[in-house]
PDB file of N, CA and C in Angstrom:
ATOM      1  N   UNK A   1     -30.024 -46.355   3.493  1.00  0.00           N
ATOM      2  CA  UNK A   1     -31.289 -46.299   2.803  1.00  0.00           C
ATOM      3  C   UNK A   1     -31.575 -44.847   2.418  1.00  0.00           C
ATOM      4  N   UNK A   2     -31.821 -44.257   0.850  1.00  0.00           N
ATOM      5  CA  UNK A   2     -32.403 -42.926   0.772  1.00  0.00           C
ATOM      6  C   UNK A   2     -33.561 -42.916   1.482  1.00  0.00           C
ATOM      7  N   UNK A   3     -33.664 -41.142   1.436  1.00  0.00           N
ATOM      8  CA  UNK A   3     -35.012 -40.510   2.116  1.00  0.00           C
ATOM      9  C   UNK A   3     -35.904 -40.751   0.939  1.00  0.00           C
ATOM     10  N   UNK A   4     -36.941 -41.216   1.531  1.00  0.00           N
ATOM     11  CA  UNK A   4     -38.160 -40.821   0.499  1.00  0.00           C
ATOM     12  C   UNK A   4     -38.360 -39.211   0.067  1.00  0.00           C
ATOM     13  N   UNK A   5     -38.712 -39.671  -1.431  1.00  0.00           N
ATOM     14  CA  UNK A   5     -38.808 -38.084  -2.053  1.00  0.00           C
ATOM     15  C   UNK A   5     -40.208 -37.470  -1.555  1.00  0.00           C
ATOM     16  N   UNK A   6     -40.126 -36.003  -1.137  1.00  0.00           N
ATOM     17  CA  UNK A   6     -41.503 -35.317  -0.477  1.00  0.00           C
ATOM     18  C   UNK A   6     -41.504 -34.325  -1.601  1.00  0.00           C
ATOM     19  N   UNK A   7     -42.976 -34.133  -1.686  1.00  0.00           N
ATOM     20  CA  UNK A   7     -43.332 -33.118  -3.115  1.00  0.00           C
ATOM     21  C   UNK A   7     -43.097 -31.913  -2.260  1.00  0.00           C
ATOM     22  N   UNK A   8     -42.640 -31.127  -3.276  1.00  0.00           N
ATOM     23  CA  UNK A   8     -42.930 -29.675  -2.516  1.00  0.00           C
ATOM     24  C   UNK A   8     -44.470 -28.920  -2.090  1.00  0.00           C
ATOM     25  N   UNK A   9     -45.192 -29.498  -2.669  1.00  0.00           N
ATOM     26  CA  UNK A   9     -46.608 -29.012  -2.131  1.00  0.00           C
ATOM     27  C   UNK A   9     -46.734 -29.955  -1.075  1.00  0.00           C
ATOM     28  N   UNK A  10     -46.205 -30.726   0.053  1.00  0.00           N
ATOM     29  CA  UNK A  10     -46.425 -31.066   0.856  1.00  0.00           C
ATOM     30  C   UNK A  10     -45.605 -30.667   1.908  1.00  0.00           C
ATOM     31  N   UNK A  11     -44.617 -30.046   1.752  1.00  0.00           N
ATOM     32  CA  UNK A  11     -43.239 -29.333   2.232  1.00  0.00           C
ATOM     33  C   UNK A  11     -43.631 -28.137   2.939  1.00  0.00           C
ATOM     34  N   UNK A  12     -44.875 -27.557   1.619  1.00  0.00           N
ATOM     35  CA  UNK A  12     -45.080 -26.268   1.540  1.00  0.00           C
ATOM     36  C   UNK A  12     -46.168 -25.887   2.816  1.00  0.00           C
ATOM     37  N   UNK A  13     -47.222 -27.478   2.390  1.00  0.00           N
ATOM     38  CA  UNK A  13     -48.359 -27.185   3.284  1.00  0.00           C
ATOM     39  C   UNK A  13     -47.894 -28.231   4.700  1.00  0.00           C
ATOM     40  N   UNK A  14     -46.575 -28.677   5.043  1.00  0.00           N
ATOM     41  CA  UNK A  14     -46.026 -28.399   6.683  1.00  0.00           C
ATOM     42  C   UNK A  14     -45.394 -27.566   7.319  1.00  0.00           C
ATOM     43  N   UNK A  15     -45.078 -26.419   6.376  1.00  0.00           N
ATOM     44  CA  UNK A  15     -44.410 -25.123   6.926  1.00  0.00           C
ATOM     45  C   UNK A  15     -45.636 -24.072   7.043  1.00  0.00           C
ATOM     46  N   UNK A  16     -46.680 -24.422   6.571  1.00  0.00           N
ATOM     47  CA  UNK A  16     -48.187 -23.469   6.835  1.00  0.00           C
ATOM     48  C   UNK A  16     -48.254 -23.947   8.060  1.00  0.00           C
ATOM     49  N   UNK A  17     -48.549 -25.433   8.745  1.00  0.00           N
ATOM     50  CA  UNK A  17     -49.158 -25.863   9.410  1.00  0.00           C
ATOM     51  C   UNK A  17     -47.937 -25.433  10.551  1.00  0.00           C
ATOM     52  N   UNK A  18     -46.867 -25.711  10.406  1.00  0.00           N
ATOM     53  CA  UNK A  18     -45.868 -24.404  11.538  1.00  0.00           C
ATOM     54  C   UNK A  18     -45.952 -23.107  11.741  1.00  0.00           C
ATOM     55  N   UNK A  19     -46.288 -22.093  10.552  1.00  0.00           N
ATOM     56  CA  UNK A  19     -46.344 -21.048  10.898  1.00  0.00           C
ATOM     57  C   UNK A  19     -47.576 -21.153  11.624  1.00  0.00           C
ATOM     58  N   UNK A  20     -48.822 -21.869  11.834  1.00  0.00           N
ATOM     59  CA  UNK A  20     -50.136 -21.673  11.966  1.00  0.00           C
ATOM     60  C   UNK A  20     -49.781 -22.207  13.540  1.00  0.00           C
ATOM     61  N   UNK A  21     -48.982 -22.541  14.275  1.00  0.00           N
ATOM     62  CA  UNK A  21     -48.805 -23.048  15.417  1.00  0.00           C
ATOM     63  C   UNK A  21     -49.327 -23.985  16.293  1.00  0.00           C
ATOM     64  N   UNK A  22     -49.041 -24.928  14.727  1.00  0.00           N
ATOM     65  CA  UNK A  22     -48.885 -26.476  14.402  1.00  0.00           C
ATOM     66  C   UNK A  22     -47.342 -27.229  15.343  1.00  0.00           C
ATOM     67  N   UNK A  23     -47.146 -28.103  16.608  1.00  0.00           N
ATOM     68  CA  UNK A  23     -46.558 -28.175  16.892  1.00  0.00           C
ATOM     69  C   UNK A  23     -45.770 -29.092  15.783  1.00  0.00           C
ATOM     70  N   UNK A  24     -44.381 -29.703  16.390  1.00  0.00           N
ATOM     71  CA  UNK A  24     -43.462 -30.168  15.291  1.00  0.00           C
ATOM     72  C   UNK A  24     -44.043 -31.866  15.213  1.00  0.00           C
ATOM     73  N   UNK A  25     -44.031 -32.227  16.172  1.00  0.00           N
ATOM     74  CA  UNK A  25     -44.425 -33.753  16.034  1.00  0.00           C
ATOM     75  C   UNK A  25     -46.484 -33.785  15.467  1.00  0.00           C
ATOM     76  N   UNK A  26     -46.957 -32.830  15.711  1.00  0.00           N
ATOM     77  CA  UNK A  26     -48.243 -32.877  15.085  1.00  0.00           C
ATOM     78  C   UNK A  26     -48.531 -33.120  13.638  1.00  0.00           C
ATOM     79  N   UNK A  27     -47.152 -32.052  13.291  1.00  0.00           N
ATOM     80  CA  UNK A  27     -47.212 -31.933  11.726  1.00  0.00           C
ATOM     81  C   UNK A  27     -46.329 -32.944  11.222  1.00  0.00           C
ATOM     82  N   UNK A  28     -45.698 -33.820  11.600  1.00  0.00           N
ATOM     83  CA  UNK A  28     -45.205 -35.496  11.740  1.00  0.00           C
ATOM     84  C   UNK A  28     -46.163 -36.696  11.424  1.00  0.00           C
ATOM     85  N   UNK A  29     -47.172 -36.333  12.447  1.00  0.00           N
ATOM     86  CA  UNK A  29     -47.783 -37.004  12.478  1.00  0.00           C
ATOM     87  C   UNK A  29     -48.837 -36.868  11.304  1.00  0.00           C
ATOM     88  N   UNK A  30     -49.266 -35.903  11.178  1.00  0.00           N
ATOM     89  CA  UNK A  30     -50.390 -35.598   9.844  1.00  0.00           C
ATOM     90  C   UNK A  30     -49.965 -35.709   8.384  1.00  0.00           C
ATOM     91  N   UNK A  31     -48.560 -35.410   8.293  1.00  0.00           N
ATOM     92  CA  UNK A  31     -47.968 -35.455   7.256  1.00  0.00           C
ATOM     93  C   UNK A  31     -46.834 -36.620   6.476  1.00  0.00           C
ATOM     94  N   UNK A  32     -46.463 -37.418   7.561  1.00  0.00           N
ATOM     95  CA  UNK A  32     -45.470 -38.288   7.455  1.00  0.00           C
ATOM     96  C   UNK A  32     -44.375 -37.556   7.165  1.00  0.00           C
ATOM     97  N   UNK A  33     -44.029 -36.746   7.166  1.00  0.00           N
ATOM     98  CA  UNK A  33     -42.406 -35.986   7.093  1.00  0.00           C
ATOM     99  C   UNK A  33     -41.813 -36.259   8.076  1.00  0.00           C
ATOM    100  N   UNK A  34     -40.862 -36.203   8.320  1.00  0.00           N
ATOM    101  CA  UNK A  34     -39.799 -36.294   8.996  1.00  0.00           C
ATOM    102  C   UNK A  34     -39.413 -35.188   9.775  1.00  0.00           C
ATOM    103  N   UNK A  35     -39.240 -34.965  10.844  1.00  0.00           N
ATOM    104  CA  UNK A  35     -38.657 -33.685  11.743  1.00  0.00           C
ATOM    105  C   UNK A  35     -37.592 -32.833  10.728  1.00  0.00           C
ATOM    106  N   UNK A  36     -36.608 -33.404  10.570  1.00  0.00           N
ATOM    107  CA  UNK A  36     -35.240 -32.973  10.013  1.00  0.00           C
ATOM    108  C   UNK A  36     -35.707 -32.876   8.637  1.00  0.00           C
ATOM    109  N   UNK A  37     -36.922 -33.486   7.643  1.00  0.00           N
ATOM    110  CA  UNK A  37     -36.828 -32.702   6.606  1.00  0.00           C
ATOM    111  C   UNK A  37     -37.909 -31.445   6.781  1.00  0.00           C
ATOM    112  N   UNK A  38     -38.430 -31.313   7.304  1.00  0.00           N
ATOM    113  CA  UNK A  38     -39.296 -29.817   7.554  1.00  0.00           C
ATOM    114  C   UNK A  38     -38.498 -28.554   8.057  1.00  0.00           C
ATOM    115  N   UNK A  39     -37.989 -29.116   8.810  1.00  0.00           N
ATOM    116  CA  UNK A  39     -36.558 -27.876   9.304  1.00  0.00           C
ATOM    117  C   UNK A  39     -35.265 -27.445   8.370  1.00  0.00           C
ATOM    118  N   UNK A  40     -35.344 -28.633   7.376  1.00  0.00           N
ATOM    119  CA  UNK A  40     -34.333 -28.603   6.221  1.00  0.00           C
ATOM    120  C   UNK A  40     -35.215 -27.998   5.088  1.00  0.00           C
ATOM    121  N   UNK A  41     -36.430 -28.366   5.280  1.00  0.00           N
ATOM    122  CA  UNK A  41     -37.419 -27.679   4.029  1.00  0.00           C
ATOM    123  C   UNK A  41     -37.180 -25.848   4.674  1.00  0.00           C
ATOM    124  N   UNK A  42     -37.893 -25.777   5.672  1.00  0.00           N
ATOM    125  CA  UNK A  42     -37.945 -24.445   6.391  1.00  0.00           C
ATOM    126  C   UNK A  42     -36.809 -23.446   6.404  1.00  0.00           C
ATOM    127  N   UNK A  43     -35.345 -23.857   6.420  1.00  0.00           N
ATOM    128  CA  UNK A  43     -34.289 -23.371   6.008  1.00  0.00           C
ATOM    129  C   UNK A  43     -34.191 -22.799   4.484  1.00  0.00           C
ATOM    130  N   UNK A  44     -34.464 -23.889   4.085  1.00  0.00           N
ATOM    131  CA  UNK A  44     -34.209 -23.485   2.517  1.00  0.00           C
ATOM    132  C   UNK A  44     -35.373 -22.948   1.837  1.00  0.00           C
ATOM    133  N   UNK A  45     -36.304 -22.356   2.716  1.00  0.00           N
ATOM    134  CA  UNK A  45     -37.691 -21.500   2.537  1.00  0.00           C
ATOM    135  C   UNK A  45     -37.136 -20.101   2.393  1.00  0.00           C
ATOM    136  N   UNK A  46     -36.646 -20.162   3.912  1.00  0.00           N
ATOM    137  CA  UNK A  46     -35.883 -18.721   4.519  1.00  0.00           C
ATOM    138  C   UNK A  46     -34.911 -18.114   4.018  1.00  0.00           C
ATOM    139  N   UNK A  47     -34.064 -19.473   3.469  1.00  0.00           N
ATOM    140  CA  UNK A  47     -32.991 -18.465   2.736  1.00  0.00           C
ATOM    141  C   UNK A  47     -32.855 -18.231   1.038  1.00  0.00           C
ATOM    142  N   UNK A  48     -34.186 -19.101   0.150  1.00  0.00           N
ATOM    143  CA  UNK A  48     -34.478 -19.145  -0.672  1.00  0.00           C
ATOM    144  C   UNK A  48     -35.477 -18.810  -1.606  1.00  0.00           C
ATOM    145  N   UNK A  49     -35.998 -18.543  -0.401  1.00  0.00           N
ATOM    146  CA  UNK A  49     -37.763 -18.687  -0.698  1.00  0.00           C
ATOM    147  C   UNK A  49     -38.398 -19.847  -1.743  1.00  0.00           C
ATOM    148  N   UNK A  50     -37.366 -21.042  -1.772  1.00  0.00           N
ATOM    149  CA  UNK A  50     -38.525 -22.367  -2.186  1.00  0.00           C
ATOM    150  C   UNK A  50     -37.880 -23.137  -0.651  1.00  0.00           C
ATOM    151  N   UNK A  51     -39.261 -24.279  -1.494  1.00  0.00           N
ATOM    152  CA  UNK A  51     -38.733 -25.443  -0.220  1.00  0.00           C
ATOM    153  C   UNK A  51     -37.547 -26.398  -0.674  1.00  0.00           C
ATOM    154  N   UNK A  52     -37.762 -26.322  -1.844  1.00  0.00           N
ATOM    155  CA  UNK A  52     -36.305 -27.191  -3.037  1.00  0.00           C
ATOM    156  C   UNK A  52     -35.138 -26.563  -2.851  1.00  0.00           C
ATOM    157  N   UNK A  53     -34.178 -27.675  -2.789  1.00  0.00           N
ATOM    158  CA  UNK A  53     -32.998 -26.969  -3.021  1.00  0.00           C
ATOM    159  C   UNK A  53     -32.768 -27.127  -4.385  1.00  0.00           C
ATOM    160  N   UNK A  54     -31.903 -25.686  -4.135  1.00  0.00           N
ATOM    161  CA  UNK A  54     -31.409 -25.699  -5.840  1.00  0.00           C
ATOM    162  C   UNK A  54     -30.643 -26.660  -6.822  1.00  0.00           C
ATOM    163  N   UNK A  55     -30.534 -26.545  -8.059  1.00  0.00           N
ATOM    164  CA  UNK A  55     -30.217 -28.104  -8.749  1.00  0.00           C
ATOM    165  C   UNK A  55     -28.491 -27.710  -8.962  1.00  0.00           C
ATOM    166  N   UNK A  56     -28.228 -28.562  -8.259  1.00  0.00           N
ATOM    167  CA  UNK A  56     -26.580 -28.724  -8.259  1.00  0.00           C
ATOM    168  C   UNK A  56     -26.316 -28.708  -9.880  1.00  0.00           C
ATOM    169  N   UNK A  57     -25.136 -27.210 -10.080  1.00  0.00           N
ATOM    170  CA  UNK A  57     -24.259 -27.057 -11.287  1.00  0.00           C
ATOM    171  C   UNK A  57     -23.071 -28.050 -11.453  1.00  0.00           C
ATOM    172  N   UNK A  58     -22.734 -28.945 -10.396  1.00  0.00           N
ATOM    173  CA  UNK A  58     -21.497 -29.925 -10.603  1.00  0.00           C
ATOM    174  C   UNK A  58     -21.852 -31.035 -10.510  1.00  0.00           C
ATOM    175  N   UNK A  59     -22.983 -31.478 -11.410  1.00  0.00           N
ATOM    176  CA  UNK A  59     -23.418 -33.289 -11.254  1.00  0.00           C
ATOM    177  C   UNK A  59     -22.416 -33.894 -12.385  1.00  0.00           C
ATOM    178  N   UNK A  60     -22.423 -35.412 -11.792  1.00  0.00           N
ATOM    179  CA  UNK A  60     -21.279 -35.906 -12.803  1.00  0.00           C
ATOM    180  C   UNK A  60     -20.340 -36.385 -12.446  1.00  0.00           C
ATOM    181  N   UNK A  61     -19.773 -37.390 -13.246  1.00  0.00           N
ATOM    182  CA  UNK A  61     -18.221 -36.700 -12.947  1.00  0.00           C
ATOM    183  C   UNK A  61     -17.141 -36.283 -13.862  1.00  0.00           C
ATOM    184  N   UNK A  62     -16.275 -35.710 -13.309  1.00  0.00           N
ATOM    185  CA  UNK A  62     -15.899 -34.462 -14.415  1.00  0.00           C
ATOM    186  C   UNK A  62     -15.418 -35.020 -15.073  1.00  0.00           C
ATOM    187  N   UNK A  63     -15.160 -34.317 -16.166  1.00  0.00           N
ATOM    188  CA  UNK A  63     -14.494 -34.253 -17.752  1.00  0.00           C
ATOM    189  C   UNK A  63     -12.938 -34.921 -17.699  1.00  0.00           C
ATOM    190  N   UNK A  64     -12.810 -35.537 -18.671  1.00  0.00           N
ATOM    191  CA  UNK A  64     -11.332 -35.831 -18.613  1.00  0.00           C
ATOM    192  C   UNK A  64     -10.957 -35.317 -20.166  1.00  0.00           C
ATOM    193  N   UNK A  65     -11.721 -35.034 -20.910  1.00  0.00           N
ATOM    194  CA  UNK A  65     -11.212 -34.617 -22.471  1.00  0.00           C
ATOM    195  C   UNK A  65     -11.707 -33.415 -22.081  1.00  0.00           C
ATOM    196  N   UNK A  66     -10.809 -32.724 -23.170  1.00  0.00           N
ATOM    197  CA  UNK A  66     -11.094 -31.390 -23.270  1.00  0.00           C
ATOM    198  C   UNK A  66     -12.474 -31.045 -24.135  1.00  0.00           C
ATOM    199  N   UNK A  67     -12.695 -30.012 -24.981  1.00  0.00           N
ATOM    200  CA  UNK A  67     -14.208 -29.886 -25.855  1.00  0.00           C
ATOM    201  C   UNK A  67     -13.353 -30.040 -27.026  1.00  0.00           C
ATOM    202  N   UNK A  68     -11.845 -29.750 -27.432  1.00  0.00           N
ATOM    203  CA  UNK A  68     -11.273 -29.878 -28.655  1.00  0.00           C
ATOM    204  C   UNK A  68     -11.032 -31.417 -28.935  1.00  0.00           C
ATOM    205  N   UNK A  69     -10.865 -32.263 -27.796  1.00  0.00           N
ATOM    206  CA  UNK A  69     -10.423 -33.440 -28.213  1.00  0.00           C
ATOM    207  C   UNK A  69     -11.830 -34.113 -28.394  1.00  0.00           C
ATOM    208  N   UNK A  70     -12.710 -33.848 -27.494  1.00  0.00           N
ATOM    209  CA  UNK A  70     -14.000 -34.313 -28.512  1.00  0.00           C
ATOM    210  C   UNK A  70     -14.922 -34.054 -29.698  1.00  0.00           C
ATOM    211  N   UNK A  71     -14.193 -32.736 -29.986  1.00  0.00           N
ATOM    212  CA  UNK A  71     -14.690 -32.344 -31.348  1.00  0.00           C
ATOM    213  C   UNK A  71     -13.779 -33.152 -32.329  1.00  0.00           C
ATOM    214  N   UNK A  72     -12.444 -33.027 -32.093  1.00  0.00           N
ATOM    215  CA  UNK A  72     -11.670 -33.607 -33.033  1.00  0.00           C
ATOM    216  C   UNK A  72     -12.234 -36.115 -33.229  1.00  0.00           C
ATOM    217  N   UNK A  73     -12.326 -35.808 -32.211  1.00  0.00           N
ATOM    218  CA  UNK A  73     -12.565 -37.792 -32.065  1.00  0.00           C
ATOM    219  C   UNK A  73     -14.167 -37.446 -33.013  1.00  0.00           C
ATOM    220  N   UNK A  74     -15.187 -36.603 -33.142  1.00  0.00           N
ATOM    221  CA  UNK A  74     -16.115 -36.975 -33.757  1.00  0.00           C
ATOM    222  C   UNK A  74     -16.003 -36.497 -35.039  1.00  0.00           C
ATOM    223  N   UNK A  75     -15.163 -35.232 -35.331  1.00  0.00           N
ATOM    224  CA  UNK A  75     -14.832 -35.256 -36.653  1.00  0.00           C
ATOM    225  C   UNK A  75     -14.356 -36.857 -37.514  1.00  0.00           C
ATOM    226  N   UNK A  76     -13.466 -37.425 -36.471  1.00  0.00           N
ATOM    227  CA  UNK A  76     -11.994 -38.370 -36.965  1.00  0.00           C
ATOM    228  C   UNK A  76     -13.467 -40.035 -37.334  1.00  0.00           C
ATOM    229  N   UNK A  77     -14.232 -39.814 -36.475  1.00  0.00           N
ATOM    230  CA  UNK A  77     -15.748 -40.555 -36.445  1.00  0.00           C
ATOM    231  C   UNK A  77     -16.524 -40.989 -37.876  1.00  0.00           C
ATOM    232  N   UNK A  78     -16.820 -39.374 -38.157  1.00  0.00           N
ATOM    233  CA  UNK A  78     -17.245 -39.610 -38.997  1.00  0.00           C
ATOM    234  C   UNK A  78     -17.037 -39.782 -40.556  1.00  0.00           C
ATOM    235  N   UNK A  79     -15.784 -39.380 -40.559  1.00  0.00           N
ATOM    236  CA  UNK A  79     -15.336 -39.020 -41.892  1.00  0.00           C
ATOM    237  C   UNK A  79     -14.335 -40.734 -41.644  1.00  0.00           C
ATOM    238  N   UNK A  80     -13.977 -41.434 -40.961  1.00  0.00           N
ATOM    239  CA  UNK A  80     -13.486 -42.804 -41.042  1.00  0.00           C
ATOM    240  C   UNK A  80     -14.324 -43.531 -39.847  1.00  0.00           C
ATOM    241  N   UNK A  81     -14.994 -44.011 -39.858  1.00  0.00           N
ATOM    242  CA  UNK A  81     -15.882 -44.817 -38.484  1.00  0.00           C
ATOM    243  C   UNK A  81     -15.066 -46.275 -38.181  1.00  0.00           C
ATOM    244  N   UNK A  82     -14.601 -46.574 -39.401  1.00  0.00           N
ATOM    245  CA  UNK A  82     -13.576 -47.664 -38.866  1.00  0.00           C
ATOM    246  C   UNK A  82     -12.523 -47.714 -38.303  1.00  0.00           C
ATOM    247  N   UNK A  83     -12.064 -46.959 -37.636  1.00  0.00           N
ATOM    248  CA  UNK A  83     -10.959 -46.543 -36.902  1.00  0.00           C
ATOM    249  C   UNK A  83     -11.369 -47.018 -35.379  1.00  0.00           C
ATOM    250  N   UNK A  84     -10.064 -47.743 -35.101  1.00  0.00           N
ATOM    251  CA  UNK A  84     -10.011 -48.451 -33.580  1.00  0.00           C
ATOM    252  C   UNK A  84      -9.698 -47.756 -32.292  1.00  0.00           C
ATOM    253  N   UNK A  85     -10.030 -48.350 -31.572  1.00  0.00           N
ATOM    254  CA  UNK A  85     -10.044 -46.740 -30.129  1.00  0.00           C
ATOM    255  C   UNK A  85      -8.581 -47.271 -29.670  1.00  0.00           C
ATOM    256  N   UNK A  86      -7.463 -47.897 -30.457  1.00  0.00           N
ATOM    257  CA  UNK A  86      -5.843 -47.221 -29.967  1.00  0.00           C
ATOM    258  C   UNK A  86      -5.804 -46.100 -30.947  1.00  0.00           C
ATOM    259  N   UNK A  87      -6.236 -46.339 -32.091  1.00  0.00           N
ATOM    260  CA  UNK A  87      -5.835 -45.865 -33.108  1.00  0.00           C
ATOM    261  C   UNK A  87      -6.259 -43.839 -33.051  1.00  0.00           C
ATOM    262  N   UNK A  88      -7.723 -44.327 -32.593  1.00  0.00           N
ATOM    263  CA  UNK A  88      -8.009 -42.699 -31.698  1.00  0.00           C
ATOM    264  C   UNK A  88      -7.108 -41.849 -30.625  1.00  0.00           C
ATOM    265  N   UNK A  89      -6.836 -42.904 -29.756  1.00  0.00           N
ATOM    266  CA  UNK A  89      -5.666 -42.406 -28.397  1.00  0.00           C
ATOM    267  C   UNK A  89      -4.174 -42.381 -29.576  1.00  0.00           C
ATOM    268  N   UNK A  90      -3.848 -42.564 -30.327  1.00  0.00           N
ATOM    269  CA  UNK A  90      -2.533 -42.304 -31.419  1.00  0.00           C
ATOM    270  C   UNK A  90      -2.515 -40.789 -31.483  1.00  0.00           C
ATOM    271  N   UNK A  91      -3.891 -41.038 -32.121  1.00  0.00           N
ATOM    272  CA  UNK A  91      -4.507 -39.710 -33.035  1.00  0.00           C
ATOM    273  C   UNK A  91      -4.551 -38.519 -31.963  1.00  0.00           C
ATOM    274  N   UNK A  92      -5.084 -38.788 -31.093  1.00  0.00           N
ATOM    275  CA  UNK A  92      -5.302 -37.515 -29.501  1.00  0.00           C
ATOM    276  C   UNK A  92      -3.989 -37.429 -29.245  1.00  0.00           C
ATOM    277  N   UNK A  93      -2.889 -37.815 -28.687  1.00  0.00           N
ATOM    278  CA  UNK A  93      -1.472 -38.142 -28.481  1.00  0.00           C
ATOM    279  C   UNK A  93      -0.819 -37.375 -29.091  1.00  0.00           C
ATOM    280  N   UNK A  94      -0.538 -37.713 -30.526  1.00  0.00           N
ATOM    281  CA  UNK A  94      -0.046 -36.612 -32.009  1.00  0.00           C
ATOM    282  C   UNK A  94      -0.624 -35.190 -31.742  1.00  0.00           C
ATOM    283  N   UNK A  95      -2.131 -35.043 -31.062  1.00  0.00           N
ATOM    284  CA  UNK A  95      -2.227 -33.519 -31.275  1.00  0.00           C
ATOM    285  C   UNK A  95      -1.766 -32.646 -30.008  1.00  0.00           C
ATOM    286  N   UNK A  96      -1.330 -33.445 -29.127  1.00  0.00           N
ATOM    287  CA  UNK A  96      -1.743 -32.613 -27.699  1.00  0.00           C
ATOM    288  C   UNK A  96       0.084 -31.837 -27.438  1.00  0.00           C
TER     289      UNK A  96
END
């Protein structure tokens, strides 16, 4: 089951209520967070200064064409659109 998503202004104001010497299950209890995400928020405070982690540069999954073979398939697109997708893998094949 995913974690429920926590806003960062609520992240923000259970790491006040820790520094303010707010015990851990208090601020559980007031907040509905989770132990392990306040300490995971609090980490990535400390070594980031947000409570977010940063947005992953490798979402996806990766590329299998190059940027030439998809420039070339939308050139080959538009200038003939009736062209069949063996007839494309022919065409990629011949250039590589």
């Amino acid at each position: 089951m995913a974690r429920p998503r926590v806003s960062p202004d609520l992240k923000m104001a259970a790491l006040r209520m820790l520094q303010a010497g707010y015990r851990t299950e208090d601020i559980t209890n007031f907040t509905a967070i989770s132990r392990s995400t306040i300490y995971r928020a609090w980490r990535a405070f400390r070594s980031t200064g947000s409570v977010s982690r940063p947005p992953s540069i490798n979402r996806g999954r990766p590329r299998l064409a190059m940027h030439q073979d998809v420039q070339l398939l939308l050139q080959f697109a538009r200038h003939n659109p009736t062209i069949f997708l063996d007839e494309y893998c022919a065409i990629l094949q011949g250039k590589r």
